[in-house]
C-alpha atoms as a PDB file:
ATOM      1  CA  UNK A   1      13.025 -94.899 -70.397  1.00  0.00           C
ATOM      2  CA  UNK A   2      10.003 -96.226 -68.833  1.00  0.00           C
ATOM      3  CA  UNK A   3       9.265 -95.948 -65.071  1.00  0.00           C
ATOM      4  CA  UNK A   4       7.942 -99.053 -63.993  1.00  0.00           C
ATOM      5  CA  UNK A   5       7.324 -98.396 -60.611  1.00  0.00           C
ATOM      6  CA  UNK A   6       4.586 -95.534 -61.522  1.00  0.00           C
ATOM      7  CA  UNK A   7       2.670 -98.436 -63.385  1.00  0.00           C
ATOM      8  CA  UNK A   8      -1.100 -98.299 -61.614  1.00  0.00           C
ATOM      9  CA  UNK A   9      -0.509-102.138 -61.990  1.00  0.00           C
ATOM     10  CA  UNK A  10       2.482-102.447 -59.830  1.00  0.00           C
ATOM     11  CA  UNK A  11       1.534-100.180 -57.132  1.00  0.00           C
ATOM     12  CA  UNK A  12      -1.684-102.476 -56.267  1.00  0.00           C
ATOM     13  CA  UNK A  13       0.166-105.813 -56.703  1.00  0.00           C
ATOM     14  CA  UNK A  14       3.579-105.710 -55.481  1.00  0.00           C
ATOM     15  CA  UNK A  15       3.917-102.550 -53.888  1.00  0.00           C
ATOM     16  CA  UNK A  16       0.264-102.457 -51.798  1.00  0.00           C
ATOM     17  CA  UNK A  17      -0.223-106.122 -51.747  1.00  0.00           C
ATOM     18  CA  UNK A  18       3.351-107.952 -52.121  1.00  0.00           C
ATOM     19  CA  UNK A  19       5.120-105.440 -49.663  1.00  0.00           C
ATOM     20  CA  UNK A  20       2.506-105.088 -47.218  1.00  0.00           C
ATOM     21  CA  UNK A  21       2.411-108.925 -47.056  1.00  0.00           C
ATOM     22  CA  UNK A  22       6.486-109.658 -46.781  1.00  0.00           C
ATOM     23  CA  UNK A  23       6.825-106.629 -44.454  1.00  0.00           C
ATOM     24  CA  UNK A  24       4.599-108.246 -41.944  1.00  0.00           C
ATOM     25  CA  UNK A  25       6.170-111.272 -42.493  1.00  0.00           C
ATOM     26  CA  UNK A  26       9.404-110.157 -41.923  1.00  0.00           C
ATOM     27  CA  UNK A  27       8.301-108.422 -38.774  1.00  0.00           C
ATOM     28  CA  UNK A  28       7.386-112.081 -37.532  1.00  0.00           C
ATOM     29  CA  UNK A  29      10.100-113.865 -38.384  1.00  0.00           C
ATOM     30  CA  UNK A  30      12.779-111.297 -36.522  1.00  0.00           C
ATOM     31  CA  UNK A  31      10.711-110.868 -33.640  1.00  0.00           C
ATOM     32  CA  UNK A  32       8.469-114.079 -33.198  1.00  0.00           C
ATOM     33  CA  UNK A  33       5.885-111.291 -31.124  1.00  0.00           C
ATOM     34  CA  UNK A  34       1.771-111.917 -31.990  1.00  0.00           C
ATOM     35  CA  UNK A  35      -0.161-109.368 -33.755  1.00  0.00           C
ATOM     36  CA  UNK A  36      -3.204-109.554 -32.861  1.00  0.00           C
ATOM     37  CA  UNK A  37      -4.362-107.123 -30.003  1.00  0.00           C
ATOM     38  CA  UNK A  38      -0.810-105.068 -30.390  1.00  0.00           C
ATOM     39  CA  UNK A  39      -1.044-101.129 -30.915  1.00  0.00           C
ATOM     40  CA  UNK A  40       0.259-101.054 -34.455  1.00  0.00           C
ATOM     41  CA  UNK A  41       1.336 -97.328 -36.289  1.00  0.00           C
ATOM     42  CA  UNK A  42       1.972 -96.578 -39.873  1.00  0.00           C
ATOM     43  CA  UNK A  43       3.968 -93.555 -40.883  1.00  0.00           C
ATOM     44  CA  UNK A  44       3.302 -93.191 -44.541  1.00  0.00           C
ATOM     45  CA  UNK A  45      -0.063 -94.197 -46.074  1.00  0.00           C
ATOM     46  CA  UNK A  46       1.528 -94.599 -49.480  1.00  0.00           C
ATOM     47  CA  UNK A  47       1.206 -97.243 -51.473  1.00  0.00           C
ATOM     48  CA  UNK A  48       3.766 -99.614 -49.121  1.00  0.00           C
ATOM     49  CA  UNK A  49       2.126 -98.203 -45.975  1.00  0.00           C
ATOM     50  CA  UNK A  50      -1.128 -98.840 -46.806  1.00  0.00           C
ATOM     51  CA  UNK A  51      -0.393-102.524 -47.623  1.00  0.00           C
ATOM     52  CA  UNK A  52       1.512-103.165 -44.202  1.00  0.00           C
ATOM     53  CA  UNK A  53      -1.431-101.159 -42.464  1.00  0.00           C
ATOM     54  CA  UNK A  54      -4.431-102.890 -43.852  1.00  0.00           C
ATOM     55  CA  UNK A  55      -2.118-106.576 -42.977  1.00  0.00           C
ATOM     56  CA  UNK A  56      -1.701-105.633 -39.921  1.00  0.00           C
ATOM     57  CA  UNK A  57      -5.112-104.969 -39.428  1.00  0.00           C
ATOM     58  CA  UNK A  58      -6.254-108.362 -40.600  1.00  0.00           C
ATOM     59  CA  UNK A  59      -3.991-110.149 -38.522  1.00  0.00           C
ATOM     60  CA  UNK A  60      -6.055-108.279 -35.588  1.00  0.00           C
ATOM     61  CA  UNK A  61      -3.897-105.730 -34.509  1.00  0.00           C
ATOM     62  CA  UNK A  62      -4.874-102.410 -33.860  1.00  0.00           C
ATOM     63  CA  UNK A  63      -3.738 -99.509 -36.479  1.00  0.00           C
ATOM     64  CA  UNK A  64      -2.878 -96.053 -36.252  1.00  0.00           C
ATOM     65  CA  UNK A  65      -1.243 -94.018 -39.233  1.00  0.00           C
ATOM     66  CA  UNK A  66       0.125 -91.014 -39.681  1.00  0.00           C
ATOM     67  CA  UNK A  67       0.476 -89.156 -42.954  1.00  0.00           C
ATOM     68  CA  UNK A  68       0.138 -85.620 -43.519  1.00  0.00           C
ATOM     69  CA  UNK A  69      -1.257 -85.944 -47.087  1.00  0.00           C
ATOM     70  CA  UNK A  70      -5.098 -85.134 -46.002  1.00  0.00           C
ATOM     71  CA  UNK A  71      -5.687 -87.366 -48.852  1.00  0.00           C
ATOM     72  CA  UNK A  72      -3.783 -90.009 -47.698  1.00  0.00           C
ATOM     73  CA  UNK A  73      -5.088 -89.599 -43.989  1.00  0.00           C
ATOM     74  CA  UNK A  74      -8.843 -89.284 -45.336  1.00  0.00           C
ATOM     75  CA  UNK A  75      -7.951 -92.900 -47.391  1.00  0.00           C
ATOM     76  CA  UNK A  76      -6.636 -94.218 -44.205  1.00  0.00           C
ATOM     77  CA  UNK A  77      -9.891 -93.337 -42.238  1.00  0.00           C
ATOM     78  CA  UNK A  78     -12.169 -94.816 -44.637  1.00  0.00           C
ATOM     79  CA  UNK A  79     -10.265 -97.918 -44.912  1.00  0.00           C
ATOM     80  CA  UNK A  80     -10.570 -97.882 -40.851  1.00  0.00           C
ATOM     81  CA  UNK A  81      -7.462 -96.937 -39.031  1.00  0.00           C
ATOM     82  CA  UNK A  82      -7.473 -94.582 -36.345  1.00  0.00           C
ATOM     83  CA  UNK A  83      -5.462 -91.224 -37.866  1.00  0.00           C
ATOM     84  CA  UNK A  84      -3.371 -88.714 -36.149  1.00  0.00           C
ATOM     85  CA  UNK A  85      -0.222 -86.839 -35.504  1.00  0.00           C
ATOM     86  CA  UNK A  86       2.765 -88.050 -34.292  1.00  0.00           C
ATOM     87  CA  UNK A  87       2.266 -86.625 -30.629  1.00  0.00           C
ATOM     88  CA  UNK A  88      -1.105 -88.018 -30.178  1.00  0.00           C
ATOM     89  CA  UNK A  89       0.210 -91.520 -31.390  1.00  0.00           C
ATOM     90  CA  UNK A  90       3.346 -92.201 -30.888  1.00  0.00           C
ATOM     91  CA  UNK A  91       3.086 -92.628 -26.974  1.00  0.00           C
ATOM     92  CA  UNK A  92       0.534 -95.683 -27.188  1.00  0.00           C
ATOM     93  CA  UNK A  93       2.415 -97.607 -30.200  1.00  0.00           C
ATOM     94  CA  UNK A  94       3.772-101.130 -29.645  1.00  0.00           C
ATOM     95  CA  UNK A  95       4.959-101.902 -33.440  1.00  0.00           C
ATOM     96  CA  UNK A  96       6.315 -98.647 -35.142  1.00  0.00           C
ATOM     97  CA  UNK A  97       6.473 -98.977 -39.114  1.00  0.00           C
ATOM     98  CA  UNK A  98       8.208 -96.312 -40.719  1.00  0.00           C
ATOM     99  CA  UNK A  99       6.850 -95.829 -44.098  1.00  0.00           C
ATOM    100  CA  UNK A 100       7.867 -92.435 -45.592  1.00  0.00           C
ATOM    101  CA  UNK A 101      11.102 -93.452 -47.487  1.00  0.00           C
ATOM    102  CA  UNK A 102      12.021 -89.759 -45.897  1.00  0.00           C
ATOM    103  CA  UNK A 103      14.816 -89.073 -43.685  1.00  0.00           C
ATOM    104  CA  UNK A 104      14.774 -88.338 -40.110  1.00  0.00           C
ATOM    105  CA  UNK A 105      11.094 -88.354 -39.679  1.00  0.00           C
ATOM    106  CA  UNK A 106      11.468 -90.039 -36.367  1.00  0.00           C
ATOM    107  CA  UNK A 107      14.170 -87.508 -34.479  1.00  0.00           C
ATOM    108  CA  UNK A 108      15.096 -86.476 -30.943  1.00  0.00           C
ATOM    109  CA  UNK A 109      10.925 -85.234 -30.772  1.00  0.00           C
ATOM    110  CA  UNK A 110       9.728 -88.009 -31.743  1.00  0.00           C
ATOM    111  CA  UNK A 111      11.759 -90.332 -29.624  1.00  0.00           C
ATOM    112  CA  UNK A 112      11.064 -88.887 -26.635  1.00  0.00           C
ATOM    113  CA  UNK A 113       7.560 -89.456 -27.134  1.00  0.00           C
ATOM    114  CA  UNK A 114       8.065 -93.310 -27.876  1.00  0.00           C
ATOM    115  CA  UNK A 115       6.461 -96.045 -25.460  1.00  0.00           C
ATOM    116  CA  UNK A 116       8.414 -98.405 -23.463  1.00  0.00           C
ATOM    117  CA  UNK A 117       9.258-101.303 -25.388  1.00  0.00           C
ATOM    118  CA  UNK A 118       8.421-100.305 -28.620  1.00  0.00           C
ATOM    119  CA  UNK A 119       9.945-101.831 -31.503  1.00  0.00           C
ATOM    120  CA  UNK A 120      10.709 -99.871 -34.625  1.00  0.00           C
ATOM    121  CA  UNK A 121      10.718-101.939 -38.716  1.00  0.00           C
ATOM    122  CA  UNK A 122      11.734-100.062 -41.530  1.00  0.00           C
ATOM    123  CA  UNK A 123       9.640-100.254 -45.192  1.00  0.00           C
ATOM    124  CA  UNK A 124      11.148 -97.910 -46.661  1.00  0.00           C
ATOM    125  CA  UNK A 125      14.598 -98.324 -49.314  1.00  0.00           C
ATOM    126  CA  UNK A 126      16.813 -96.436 -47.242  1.00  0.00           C
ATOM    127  CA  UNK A 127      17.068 -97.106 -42.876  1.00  0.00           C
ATOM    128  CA  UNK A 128      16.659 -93.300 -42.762  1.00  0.00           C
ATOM    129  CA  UNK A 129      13.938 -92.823 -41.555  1.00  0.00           C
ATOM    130  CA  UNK A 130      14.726 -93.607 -37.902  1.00  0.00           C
ATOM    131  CA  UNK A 131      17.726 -90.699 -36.941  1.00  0.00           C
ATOM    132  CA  UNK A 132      19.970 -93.667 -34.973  1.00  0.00           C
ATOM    133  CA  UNK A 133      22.556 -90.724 -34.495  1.00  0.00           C
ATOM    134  CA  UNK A 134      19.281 -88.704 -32.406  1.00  0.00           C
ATOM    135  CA  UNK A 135      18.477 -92.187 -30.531  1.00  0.00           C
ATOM    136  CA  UNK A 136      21.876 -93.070 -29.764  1.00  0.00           C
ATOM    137  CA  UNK A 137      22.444 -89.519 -28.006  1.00  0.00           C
ATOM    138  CA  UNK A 138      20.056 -90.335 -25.547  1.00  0.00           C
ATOM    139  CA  UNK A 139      21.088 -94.335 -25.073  1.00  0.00           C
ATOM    140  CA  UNK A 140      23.057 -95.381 -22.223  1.00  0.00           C
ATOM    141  CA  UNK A 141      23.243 -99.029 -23.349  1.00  0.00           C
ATOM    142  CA  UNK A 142      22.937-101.224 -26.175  1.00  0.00           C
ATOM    143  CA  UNK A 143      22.356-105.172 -26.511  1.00  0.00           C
ATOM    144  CA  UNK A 144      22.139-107.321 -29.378  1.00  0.00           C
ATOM    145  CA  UNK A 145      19.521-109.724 -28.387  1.00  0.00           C
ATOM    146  CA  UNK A 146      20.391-111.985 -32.022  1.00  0.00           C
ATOM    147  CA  UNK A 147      21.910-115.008 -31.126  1.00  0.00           C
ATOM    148  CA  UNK A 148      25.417-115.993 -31.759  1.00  0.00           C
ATOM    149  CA  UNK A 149      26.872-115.722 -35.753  1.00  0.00           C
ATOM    150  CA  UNK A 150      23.547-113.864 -36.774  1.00  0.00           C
ATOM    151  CA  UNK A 151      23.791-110.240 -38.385  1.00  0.00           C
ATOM    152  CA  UNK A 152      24.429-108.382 -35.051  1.00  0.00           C
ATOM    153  CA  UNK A 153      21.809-105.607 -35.943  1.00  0.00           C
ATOM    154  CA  UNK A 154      19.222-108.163 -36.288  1.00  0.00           C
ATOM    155  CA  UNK A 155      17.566-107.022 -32.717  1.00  0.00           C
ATOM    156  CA  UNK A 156      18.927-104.326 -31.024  1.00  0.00           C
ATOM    157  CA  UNK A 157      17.718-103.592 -27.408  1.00  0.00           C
ATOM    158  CA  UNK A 158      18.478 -99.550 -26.670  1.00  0.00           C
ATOM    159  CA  UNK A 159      18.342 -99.128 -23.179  1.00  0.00           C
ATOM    160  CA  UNK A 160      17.874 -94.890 -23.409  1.00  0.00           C
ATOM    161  CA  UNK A 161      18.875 -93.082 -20.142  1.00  0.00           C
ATOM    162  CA  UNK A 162      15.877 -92.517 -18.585  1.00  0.00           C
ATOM    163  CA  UNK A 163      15.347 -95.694 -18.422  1.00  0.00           C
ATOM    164  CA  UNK A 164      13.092 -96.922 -21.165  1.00  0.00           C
ATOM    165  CA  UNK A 165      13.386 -99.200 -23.670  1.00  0.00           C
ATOM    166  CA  UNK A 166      13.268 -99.235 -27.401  1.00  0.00           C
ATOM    167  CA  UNK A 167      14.187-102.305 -29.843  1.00  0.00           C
ATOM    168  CA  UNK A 168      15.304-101.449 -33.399  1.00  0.00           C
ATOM    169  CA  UNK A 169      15.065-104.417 -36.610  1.00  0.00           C
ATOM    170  CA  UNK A 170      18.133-104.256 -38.910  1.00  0.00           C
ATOM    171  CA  UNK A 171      19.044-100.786 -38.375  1.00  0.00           C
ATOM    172  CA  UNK A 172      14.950 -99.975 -39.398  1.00  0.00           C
ATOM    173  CA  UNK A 173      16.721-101.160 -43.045  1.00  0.00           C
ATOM    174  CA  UNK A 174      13.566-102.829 -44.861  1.00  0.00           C
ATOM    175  CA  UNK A 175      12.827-105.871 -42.752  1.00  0.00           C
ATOM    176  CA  UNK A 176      11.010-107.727 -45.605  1.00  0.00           C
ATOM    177  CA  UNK A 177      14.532-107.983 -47.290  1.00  0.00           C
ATOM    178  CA  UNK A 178      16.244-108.599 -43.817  1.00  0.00           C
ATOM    179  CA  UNK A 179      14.191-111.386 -42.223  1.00  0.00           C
ATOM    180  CA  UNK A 180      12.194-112.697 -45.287  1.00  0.00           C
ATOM    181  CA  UNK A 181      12.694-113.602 -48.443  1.00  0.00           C
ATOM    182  CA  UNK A 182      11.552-110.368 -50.193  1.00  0.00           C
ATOM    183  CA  UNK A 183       8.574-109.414 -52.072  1.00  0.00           C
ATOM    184  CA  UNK A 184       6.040-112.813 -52.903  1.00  0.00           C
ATOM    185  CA  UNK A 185       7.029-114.313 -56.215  1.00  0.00           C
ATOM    186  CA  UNK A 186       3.718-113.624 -58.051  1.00  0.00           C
ATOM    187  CA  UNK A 187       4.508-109.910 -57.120  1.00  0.00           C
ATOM    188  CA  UNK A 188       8.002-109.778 -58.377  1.00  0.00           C
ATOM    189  CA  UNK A 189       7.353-112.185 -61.240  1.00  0.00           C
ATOM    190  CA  UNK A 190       4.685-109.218 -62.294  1.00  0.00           C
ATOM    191  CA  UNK A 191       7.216-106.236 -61.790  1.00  0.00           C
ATOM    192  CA  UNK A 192       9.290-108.679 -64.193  1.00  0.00           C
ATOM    193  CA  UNK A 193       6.980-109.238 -66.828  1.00  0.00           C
ATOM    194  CA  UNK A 194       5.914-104.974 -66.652  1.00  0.00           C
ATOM    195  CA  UNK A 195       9.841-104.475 -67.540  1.00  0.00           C
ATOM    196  CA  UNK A 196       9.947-106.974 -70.783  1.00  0.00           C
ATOM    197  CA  UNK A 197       6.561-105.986 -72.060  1.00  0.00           C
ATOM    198  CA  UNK A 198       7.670-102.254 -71.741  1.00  0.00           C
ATOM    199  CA  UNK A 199      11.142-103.149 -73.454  1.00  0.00           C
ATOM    200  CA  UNK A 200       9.281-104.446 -75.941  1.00  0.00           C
ATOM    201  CA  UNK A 201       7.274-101.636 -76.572  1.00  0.00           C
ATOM    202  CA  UNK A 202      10.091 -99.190 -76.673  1.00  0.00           C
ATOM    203  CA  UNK A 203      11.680-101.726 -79.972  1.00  0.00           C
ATOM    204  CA  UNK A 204       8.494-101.466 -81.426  1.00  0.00           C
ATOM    205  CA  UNK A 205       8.528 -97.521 -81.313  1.00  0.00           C
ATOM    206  CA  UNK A 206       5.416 -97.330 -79.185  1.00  0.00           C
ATOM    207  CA  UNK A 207       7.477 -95.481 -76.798  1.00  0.00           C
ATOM    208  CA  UNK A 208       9.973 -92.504 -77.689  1.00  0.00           C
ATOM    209  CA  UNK A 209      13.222 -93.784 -77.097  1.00  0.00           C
ATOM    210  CA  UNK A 210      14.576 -90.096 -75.943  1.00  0.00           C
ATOM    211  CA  UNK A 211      11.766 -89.318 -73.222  1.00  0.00           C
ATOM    212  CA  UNK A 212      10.869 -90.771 -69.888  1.00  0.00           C
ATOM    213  CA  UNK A 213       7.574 -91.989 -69.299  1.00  0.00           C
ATOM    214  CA  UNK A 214       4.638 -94.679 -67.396  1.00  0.00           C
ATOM    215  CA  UNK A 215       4.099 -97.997 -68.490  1.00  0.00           C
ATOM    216  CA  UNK A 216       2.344 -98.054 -71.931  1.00  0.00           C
ATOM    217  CA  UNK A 217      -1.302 -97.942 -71.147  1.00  0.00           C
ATOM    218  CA  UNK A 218      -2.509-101.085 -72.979  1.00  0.00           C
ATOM    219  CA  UNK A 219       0.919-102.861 -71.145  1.00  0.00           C
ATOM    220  CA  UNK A 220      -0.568-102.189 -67.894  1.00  0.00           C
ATOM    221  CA  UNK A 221      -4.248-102.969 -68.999  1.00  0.00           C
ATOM    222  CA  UNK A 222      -2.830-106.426 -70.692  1.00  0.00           C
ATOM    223  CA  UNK A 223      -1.785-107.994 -67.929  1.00  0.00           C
ATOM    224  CA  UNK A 224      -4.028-106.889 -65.117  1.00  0.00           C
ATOM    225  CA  UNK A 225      -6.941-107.980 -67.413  1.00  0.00           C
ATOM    226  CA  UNK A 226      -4.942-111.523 -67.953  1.00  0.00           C
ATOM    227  CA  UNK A 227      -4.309-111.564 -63.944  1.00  0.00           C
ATOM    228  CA  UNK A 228      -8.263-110.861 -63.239  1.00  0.00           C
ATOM    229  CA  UNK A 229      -8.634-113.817 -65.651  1.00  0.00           C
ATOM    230  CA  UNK A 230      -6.207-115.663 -63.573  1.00  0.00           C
ATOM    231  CA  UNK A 231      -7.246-115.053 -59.928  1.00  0.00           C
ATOM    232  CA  UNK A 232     -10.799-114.852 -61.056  1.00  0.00           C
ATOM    233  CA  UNK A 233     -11.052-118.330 -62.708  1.00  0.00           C
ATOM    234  CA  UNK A 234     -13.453-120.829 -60.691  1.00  0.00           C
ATOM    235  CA  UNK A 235     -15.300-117.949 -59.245  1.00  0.00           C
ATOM    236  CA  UNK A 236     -12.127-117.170 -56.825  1.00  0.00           C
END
């Protein structure tokens, strides 16, 4: 068994790269809101997190993140995102992206820190990482603001009892699968092309067919040296 999604390849292309661009995207298409200028926050500066943070930031919005990885939150710094905790962030965010692929790390604390208006987009697999049973506790009303025949937790206004307002995408499922049409091709068509040469390796015997392990290290090197051929031709 190889695990392709550990491949150093992968995590820079598709998961950095191709989810940090579709995420964004998504975000656009299901809410039709501008970027730039809007108070932007990152939970998780993984891999995924990091590409949806550094997007953000190049459509011109501004980016907090919160990780507490000090490696993670130093990366974040350097790359030039405002860092902090959830208490010191959370009040001033617009666009919420939860990024963790943890559950509950935004719970009955957390939501009663959360800004008027703010609207929450899931990246991670699972929409977990939003507690809906915590935020519907303190909700006094909901609305579906999707229009008519559309998936009815599209856009969901939560109208919380004292009074504020906080708008959920697909049930904070990943939005990128939700309201675009998933990761970019090149990305995907990569992730592809990691799992046949791997295959391929194993039926060769350059991989022990009874352990689990990365991508063969000249698999990986192969094709990113063949896609800095690519992308680099022409002086691109």
């Amino acid at each position: 068994m190889v695990v392709i999604n550990d491949s150093r390849l992968k995590l820079i292309v598709e998961n950095e790269h191709g989810v940090g661009q579709s995420i964004v995207q998504g975000f656009m298409n299901a809410t039709n809101a501008m970027v730039p200028g809007a108070r932007a926050t990152v939970v998780g500066y993984g891999p995924c997190g990091k590409g949806v943070a550094d997007t953000l930031r190049n459509l011109g919005a501004v980016v907090s993140v919160v990780d507490t990885d000090p490696f993670r939150a130093l990366e974040a710094i350097m790359r030039g995102h405002r860092v902090g905790p959830m208490e010191a962030v959370l009040p001033g965010t617009e666009l919420l992206f939860l990024a963790t692929g943890a559950r509950g790390v935004i719970g009955s604390a957390e939501i009663a820190l959360l800004r008027d208006g703010v609207v929450i987009a899931g990246v991670g697999h699972e929409g977990l990482e939003l507690d809906l049973e915590a935020l519907l506790a303190v909700t006094a009303e909901t609305t579906a603001l999707s229009g008519p025949g559309s998936d009815p937790d599209a856009r969901v206004l939560h109208r919380l009892v004292d009074g504020r307002e906080v708008v959920t995408l697909s049930g904070t499922r990943m939005i990128n699968l939700t309201a675009a049409g998933g990761n970019p091709i090149q990305a995907m068509d990569l992730g592809l092309s990691l799992q046949a040469r791997s295959l391929a390796a194993i039926a060769r015997g350059d991989v022990p067919a009874s352990e689990v392990g990365p991508v063969p290290v000249d698999v990986d090197s192969w094709l990113a040296t063949s896609l800095v051929a690519m992308l680099g031709k022409d002086g691109r």
